[in-house]
Each structure stands twice: as structure tokens, then as C-alpha cells.
PDB file of N, CA and C in Angstrom:
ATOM      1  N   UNK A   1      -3.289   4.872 -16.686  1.00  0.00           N
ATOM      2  CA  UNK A   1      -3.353   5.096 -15.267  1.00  0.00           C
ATOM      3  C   UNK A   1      -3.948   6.484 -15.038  1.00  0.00           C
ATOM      4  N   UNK A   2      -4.923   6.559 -14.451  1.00  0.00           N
ATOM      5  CA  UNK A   2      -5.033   8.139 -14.070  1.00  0.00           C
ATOM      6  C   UNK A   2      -4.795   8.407 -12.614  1.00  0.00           C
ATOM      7  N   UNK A   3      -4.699   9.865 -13.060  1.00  0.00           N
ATOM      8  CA  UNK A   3      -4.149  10.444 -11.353  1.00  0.00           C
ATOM      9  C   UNK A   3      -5.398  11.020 -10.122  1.00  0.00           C
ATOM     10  N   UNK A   4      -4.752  11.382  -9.408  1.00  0.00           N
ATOM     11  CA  UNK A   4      -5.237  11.745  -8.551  1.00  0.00           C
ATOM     12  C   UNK A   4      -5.322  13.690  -8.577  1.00  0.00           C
ATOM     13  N   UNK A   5      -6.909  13.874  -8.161  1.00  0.00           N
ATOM     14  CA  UNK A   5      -6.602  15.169  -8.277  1.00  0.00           C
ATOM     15  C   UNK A   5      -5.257  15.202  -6.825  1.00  0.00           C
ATOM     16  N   UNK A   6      -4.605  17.232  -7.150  1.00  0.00           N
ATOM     17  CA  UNK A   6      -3.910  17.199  -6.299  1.00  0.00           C
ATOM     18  C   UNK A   6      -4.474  17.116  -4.517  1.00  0.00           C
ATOM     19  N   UNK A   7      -5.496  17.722  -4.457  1.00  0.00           N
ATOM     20  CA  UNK A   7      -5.916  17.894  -2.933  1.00  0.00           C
ATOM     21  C   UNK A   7      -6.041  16.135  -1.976  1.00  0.00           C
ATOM     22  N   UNK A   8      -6.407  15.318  -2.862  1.00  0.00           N
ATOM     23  CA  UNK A   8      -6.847  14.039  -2.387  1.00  0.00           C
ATOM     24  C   UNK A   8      -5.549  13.245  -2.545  1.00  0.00           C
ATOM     25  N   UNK A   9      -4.143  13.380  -2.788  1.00  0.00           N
ATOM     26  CA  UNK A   9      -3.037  13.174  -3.095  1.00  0.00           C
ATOM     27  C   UNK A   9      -2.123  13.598  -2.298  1.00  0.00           C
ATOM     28  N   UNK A  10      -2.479  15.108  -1.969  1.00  0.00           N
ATOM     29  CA  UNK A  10      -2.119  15.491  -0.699  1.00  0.00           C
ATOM     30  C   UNK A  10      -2.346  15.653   0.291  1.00  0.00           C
ATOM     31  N   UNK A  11      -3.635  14.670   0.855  1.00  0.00           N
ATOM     32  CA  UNK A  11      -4.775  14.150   2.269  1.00  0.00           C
ATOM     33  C   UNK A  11      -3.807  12.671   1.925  1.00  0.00           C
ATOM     34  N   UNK A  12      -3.945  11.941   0.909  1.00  0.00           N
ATOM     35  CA  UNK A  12      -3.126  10.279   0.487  1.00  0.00           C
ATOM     36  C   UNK A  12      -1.459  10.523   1.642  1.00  0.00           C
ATOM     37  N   UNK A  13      -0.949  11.652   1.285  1.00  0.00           N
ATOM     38  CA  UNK A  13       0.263  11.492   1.805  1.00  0.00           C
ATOM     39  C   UNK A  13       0.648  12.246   3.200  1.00  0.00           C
ATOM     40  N   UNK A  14      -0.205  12.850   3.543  1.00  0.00           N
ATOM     41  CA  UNK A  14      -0.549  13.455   4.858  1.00  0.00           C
ATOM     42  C   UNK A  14      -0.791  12.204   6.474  1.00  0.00           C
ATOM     43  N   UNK A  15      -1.828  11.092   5.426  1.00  0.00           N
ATOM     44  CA  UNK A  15      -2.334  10.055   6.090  1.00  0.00           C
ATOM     45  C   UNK A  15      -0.956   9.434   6.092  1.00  0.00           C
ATOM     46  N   UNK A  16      -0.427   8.810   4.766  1.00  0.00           N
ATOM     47  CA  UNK A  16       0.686   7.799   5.325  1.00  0.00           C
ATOM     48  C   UNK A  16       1.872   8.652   5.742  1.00  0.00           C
ATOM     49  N   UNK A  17       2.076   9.757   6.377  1.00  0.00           N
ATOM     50  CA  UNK A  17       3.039   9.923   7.052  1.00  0.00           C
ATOM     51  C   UNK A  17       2.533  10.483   8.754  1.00  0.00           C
ATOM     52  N   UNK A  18       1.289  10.044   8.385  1.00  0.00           N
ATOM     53  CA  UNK A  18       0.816  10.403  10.143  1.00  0.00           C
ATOM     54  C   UNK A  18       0.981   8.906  10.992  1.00  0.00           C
ATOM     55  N   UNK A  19       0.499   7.817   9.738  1.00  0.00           N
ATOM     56  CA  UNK A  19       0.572   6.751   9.720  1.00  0.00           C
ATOM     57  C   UNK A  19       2.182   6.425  10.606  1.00  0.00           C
ATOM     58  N   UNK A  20       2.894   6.786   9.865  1.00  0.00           N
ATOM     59  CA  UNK A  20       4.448   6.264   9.671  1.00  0.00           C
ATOM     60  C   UNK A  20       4.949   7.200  11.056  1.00  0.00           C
ATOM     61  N   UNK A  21       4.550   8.152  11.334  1.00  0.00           N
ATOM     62  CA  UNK A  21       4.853   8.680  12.475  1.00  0.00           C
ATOM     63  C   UNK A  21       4.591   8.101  13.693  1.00  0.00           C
ATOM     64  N   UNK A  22       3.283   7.598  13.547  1.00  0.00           N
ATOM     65  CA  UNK A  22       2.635   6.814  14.490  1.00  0.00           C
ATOM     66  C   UNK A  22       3.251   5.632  15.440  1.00  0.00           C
ATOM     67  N   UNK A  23       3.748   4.644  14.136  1.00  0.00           N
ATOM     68  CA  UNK A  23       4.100   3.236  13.670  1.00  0.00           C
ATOM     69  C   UNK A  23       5.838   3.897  14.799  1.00  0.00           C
ATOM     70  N   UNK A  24       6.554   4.780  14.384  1.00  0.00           N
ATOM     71  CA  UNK A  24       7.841   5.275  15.398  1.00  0.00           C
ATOM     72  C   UNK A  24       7.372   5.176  16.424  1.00  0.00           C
ATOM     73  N   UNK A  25       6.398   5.936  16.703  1.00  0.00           N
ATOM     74  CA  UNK A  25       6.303   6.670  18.149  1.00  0.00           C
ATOM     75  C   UNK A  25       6.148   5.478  19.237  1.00  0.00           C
ATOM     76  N   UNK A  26       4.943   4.292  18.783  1.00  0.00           N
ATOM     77  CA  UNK A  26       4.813   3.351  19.587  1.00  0.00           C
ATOM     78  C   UNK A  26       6.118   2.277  19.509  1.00  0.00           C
ATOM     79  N   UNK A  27       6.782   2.226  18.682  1.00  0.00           N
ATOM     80  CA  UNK A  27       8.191   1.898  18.389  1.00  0.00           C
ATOM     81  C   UNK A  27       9.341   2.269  19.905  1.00  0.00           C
ATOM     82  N   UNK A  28       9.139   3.589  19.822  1.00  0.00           N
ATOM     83  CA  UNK A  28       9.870   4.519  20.321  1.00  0.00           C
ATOM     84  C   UNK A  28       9.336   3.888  21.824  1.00  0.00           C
ATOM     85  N   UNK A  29       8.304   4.187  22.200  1.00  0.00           N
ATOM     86  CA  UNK A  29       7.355   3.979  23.855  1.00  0.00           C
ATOM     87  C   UNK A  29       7.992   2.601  24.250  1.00  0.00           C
ATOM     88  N   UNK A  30       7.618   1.481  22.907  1.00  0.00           N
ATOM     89  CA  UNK A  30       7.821  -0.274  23.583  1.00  0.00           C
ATOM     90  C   UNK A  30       9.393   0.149  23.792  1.00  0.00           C
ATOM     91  N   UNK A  31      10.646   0.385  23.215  1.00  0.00           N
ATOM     92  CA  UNK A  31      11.600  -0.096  23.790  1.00  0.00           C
ATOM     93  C   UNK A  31      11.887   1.103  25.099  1.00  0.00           C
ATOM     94  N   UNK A  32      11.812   2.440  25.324  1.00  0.00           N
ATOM     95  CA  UNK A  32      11.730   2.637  26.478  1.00  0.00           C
ATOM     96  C   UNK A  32      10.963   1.914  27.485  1.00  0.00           C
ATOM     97  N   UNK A  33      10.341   1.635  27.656  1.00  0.00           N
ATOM     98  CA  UNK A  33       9.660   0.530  28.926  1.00  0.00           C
ATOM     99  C   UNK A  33      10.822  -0.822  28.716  1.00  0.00           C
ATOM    100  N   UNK A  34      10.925  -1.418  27.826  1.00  0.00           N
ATOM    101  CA  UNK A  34      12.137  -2.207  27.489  1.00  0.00           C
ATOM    102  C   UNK A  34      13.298  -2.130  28.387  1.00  0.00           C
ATOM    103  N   UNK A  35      13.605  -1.102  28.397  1.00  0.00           N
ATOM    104  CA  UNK A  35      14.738  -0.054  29.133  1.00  0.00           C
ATOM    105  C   UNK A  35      14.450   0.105  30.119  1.00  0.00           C
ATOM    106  N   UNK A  36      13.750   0.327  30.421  1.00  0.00           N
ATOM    107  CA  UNK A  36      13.066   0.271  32.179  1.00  0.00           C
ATOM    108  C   UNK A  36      12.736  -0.596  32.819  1.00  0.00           C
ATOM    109  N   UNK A  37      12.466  -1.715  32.132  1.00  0.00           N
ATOM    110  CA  UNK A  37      12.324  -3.305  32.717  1.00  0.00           C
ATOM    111  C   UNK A  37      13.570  -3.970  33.057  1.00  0.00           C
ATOM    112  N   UNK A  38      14.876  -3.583  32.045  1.00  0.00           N
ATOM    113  CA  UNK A  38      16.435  -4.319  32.333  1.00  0.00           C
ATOM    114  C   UNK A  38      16.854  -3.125  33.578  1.00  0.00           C
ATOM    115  N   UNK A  39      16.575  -1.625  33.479  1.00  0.00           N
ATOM    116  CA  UNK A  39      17.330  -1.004  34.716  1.00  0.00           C
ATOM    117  C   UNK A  39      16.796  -1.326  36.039  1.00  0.00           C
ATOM    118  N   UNK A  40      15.671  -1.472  35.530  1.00  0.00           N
ATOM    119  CA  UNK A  40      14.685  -2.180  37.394  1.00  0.00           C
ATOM    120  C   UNK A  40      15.098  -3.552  37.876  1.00  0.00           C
ATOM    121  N   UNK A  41      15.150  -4.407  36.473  1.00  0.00           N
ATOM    122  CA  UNK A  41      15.717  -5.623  36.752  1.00  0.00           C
ATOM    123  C   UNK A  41      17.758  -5.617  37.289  1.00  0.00           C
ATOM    124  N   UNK A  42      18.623  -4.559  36.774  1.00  0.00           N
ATOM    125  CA  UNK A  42      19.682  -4.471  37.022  1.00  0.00           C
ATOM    126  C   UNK A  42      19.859  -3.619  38.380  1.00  0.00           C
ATOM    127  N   UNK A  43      18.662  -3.241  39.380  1.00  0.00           N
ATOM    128  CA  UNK A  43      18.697  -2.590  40.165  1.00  0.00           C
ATOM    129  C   UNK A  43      18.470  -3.819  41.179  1.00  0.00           C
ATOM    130  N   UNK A  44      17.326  -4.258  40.557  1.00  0.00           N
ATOM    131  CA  UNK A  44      17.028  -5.173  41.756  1.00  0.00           C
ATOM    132  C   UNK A  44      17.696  -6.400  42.296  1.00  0.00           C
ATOM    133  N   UNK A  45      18.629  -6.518  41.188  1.00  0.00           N
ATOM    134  CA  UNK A  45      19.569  -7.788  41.370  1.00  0.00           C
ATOM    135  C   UNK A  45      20.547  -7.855  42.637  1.00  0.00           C
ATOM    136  N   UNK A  46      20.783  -8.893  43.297  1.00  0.00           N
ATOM    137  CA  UNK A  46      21.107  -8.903  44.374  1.00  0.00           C
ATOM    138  C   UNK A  46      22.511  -8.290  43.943  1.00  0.00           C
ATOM    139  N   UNK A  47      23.642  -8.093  44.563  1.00  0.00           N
ATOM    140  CA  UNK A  47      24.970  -7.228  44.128  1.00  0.00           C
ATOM    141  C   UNK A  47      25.961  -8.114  44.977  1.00  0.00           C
ATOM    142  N   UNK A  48      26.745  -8.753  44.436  1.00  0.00           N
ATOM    143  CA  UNK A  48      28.026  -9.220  44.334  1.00  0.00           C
ATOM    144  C   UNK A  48      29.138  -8.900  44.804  1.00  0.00           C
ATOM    145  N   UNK A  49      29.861  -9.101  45.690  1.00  0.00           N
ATOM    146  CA  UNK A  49      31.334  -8.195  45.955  1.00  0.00           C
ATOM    147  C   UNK A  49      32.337  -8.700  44.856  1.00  0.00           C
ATOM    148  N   UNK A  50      31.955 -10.030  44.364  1.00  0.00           N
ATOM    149  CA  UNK A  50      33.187 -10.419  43.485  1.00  0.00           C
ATOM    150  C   UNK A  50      33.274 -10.018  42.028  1.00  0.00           C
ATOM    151  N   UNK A  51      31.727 -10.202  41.448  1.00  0.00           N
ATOM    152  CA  UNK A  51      31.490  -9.308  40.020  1.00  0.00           C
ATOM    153  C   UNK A  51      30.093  -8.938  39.655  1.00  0.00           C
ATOM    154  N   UNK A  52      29.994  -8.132  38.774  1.00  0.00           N
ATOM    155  CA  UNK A  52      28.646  -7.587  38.440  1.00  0.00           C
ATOM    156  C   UNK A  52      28.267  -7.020  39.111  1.00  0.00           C
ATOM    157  N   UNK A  53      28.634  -5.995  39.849  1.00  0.00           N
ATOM    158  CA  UNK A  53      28.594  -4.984  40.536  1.00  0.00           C
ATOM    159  C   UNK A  53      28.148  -3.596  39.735  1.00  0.00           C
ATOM    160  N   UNK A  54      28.815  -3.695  38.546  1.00  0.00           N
ATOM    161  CA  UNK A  54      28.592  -2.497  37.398  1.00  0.00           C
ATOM    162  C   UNK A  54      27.614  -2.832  36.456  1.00  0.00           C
ATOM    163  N   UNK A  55      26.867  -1.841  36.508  1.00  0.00           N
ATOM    164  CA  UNK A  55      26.043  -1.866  34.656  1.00  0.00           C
ATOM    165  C   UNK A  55      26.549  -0.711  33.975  1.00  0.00           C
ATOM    166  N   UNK A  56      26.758  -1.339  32.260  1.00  0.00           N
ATOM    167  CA  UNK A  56      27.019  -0.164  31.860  1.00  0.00           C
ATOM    168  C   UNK A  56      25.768  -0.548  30.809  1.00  0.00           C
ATOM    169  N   UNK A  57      25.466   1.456  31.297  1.00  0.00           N
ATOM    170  CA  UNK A  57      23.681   1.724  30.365  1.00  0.00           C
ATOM    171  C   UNK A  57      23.967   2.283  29.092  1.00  0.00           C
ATOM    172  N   UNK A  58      25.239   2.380  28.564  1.00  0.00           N
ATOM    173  CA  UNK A  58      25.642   3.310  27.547  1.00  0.00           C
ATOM    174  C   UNK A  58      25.458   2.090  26.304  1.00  0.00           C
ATOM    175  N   UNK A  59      25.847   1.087  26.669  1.00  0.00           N
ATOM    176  CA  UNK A  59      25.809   0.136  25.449  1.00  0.00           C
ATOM    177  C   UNK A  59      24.535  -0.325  24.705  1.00  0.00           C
TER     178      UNK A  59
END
């Protein structure tokens, strides 16, 4: 097996963790909007005197 010089080894692992940062971040974006689609949807819901009156956002 041969190696890699070091400089092109350390561009190799630079990439897959810009990569992998990346791959979170849009991770991160889809379920906030996620989150913002059930609080808009739990806002807009008509409201009840008998139940479901409460959301809890903590769960």
C-alpha cells in the first residue's frame, strides 16, 4: 500500500470534514423549518375550550 504524501492527506481530510460539516448543517436547517411548520401548524389550529389548548414545544 503506499501512502500519501503528508500535504495531500491533509487537503484528503480537510475536504471530508468540510464535507461532514456540511452534510450537519443542512441536517440542522431541514429540521428547523420542520419545527416551524408543526409551530405554525399548532398556531393555526382552531383552539378548543375542552382540550388541546396546550402545546408543549419542549418535547
Amino acid at each position: 500500500m503506499t501512502s500519501l504524501p503528508a500535504g495531500i492527506a491533509a487537503e484528503q481530510a480537510l475536504t471530508r470534514q468540510n464535507v461532514a460539516l456540511s452534510v450537519i448543517k443542512q441536517s440542522n436547517e431541514q429540521q428547523q423549518k420542520l419545527v416551524e411548520i408543526i409551530a405554525d401548524a399548532a398556531r393555526s389550529a382552531p383552539v378548543s375550550s375542552a382540550r388541546g389548548s396546550n402545546v408543549n414545544f419542549s418535547a
